[in-house]
N, C-alpha and C. Protein backbone atom coordinates (compact mmCIF):
# COMPACT_ATOMS: atom_id res chain seq x y z
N UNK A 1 126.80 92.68 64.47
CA UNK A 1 125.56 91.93 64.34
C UNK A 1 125.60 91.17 63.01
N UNK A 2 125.76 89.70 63.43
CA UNK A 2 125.05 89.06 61.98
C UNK A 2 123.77 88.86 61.43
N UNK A 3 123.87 88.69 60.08
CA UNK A 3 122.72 88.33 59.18
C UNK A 3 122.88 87.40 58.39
N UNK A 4 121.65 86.83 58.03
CA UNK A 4 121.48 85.55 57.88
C UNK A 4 122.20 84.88 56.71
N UNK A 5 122.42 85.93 55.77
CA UNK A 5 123.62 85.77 54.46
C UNK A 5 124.93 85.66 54.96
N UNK A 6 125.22 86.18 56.53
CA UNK A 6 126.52 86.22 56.70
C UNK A 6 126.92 84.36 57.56
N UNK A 7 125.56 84.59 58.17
CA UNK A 7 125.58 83.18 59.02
C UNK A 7 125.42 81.87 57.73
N UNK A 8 124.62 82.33 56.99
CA UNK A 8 124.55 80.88 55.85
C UNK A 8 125.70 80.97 55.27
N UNK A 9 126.65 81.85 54.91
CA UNK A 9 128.25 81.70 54.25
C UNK A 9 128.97 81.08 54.82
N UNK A 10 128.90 81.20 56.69
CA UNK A 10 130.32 81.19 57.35
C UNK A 10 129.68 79.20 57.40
N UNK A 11 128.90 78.87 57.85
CA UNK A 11 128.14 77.66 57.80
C UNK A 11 128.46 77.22 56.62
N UNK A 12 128.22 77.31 55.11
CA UNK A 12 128.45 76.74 54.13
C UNK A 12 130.22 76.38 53.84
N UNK A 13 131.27 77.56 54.49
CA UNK A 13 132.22 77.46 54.24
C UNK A 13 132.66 76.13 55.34
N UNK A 14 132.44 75.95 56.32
CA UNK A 14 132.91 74.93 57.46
C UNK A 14 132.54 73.98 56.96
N UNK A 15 131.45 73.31 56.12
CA UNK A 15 130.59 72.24 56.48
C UNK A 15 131.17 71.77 55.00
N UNK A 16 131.50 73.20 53.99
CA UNK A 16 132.01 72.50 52.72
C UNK A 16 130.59 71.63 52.26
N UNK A 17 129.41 72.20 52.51
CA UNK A 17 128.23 72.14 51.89
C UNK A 17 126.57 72.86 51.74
N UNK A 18 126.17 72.90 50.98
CA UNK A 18 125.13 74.01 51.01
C UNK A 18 123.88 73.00 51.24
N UNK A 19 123.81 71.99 51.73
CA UNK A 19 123.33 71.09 52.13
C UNK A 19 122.63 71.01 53.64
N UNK A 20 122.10 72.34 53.91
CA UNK A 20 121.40 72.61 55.05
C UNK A 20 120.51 73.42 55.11
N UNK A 21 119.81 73.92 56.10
CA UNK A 21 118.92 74.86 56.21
C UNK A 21 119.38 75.84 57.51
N UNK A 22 118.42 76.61 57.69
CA UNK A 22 118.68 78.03 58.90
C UNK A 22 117.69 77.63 59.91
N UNK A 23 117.62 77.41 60.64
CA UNK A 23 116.14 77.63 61.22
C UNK A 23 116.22 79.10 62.33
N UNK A 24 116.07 80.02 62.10
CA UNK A 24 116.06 81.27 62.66
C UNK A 24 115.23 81.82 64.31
N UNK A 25 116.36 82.01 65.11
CA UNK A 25 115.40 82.45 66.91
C UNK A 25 116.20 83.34 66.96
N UNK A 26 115.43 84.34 67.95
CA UNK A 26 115.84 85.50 68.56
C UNK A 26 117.53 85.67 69.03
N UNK A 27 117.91 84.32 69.27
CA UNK A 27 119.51 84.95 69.16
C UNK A 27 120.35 84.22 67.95
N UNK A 28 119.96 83.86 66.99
CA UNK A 28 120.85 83.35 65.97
C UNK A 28 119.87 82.53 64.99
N UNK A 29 120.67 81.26 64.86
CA UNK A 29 120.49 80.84 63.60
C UNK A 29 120.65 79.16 63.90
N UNK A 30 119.83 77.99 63.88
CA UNK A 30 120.34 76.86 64.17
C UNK A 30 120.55 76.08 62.79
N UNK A 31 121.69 75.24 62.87
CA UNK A 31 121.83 74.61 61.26
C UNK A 31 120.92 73.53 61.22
N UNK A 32 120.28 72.54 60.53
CA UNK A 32 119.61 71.59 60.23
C UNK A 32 119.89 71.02 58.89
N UNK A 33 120.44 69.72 59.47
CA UNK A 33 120.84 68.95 57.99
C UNK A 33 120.37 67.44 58.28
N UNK A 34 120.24 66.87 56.92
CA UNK A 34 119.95 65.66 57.60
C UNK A 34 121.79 64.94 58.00
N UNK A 35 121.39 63.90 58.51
CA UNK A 35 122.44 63.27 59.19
C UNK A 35 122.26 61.57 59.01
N UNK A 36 123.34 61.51 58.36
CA UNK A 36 123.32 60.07 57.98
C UNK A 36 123.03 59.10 59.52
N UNK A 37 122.30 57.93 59.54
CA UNK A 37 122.01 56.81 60.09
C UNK A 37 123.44 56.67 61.15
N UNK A 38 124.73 56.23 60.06
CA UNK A 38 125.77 56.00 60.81
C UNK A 38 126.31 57.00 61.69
N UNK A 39 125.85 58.00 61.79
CA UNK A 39 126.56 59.64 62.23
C UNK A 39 125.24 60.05 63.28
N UNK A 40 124.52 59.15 63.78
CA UNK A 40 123.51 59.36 64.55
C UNK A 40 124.09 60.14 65.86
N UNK A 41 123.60 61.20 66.88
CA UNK A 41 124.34 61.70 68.11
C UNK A 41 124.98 62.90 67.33
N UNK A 42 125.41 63.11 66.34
CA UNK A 42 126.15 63.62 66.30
C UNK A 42 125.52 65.44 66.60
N UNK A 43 126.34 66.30 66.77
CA UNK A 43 125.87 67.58 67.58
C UNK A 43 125.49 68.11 66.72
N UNK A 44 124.81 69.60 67.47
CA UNK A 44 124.27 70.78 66.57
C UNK A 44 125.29 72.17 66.67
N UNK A 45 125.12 72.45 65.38
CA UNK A 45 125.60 73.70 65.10
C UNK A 45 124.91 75.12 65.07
N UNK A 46 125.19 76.17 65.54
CA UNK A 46 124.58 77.42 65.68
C UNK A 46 125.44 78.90 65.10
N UNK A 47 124.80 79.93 64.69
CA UNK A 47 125.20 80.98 64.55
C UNK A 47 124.88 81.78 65.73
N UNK A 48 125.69 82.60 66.15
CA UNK A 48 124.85 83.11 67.54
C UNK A 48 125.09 84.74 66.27
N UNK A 49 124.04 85.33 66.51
CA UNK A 49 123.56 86.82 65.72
C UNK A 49 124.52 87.39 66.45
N UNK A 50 124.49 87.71 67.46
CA UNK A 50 125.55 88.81 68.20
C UNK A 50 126.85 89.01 67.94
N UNK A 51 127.53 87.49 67.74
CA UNK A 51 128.81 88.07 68.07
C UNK A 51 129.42 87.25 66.35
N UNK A 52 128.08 86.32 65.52
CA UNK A 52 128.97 86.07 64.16
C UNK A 52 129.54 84.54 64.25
N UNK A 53 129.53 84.10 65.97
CA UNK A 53 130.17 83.06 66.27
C UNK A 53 129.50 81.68 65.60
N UNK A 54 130.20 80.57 64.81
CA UNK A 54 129.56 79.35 64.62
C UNK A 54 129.83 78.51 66.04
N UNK A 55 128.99 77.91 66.37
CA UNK A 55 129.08 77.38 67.94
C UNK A 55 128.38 76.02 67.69
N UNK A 56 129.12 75.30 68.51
CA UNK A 56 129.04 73.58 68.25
C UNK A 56 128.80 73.41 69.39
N UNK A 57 127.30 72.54 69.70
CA UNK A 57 127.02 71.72 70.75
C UNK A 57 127.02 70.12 70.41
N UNK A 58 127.56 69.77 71.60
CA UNK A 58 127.57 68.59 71.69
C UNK A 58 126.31 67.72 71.66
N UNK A 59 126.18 66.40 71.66
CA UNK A 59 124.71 65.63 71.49
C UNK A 59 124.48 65.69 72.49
N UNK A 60 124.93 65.75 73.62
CA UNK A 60 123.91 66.07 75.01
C UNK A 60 123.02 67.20 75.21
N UNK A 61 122.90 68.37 74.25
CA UNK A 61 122.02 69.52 74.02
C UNK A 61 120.76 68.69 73.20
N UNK A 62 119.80 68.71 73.24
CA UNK A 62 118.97 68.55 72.47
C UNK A 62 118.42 69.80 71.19
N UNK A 63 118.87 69.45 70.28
CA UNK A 63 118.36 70.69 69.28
C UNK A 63 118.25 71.61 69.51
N UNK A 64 116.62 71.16 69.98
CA UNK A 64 115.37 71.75 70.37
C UNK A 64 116.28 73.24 71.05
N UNK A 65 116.26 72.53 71.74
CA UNK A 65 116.72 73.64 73.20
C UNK A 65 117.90 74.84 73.03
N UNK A 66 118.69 73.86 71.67
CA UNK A 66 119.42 75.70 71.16
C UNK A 66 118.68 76.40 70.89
N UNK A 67 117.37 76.25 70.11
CA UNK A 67 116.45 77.45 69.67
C UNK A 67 115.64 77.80 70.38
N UNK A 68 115.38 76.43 71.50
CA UNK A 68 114.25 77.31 72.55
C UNK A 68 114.75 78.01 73.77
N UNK A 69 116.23 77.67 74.31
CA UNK A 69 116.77 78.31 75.43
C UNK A 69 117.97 78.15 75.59
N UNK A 70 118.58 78.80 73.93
CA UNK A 70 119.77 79.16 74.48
C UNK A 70 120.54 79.72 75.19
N UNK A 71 119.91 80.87 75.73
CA UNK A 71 120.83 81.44 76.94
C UNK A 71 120.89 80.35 77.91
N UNK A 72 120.12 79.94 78.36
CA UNK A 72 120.74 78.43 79.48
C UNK A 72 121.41 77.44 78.80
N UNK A 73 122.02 77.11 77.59
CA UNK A 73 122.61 76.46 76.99
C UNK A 73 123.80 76.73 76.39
N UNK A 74 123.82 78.26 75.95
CA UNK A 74 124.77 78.66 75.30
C UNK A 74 126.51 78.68 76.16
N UNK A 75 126.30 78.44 76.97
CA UNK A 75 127.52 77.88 77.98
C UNK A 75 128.14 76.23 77.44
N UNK A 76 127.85 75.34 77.15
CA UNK A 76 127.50 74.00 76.62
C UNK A 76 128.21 74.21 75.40
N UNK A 77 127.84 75.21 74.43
CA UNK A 77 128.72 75.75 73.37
C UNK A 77 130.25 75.79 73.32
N UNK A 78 131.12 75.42 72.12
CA UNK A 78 132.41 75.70 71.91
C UNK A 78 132.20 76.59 70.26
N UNK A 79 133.00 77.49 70.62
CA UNK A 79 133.59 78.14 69.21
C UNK A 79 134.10 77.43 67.87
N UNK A 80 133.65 77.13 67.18
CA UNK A 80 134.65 76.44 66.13
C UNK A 80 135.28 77.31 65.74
N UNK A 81 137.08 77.13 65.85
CA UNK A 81 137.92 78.37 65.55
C UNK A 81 138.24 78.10 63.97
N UNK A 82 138.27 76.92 63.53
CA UNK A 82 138.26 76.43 61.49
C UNK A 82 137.24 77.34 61.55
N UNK A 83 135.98 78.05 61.59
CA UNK A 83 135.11 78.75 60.73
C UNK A 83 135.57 79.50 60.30
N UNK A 84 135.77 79.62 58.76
CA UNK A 84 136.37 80.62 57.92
C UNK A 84 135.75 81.98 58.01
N UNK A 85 135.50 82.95 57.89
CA UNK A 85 135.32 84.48 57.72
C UNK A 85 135.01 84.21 56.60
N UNK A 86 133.73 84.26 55.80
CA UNK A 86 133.76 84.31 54.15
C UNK A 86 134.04 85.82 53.80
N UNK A 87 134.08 86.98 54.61
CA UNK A 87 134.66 88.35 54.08
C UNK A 87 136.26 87.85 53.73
N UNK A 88 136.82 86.69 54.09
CA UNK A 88 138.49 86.93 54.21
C UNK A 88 138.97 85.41 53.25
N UNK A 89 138.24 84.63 53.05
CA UNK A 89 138.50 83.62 52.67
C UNK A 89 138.81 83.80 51.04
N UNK A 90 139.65 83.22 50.86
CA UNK A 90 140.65 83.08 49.73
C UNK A 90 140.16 82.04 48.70
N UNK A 91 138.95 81.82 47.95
CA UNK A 91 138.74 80.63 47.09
C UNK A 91 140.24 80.45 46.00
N UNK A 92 141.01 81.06 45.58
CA UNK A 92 142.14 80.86 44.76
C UNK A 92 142.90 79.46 44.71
């Protein structure tokens, strides 16, 4: 089970910025950043609590709908396998 220190690390380490927020639902964690003009469409990112996973939807998900129904969405999801483990990650 993740927590929200573990989900804001593994998120800060991928994105290579602390330049977001959490917005927190019953199965995870949705990222919210702003998004430049030119980078419009571009997808949303999620922590799913259960399994730790950072999960990338595409712009055909609407936000919204990771936090309001992800179980009917969470299929739509891919794994980002780059998400570092911040327990394992090596700043050196």
């Amino acid at each position: 089970m993740t927590d929200v220190d573990e989900a804001r690390a593994k998120v800060s380490a991928h994105l290579r910025s602390d330049g977001f927020e959490l917005e927190e639902f019953p199965e995870g964690w949705r990222v919210i950043r702003a998004i430049p003009k030119d980078m419009m469409g571009t997808g949303t990112y999620a922590v799913e609590r259960s399994t730790g996973n950072l999960l990338a939807f595409s712009s055909s998900v609407p936000p919204r709908r990771v936090s309001q129904d992800f179980e009917q969405v969470r299929d739509f999801a891919y794994v980002v396998e780059d998400a570092p483990d911040p327990e394992t990650t090596d700043d050196a």
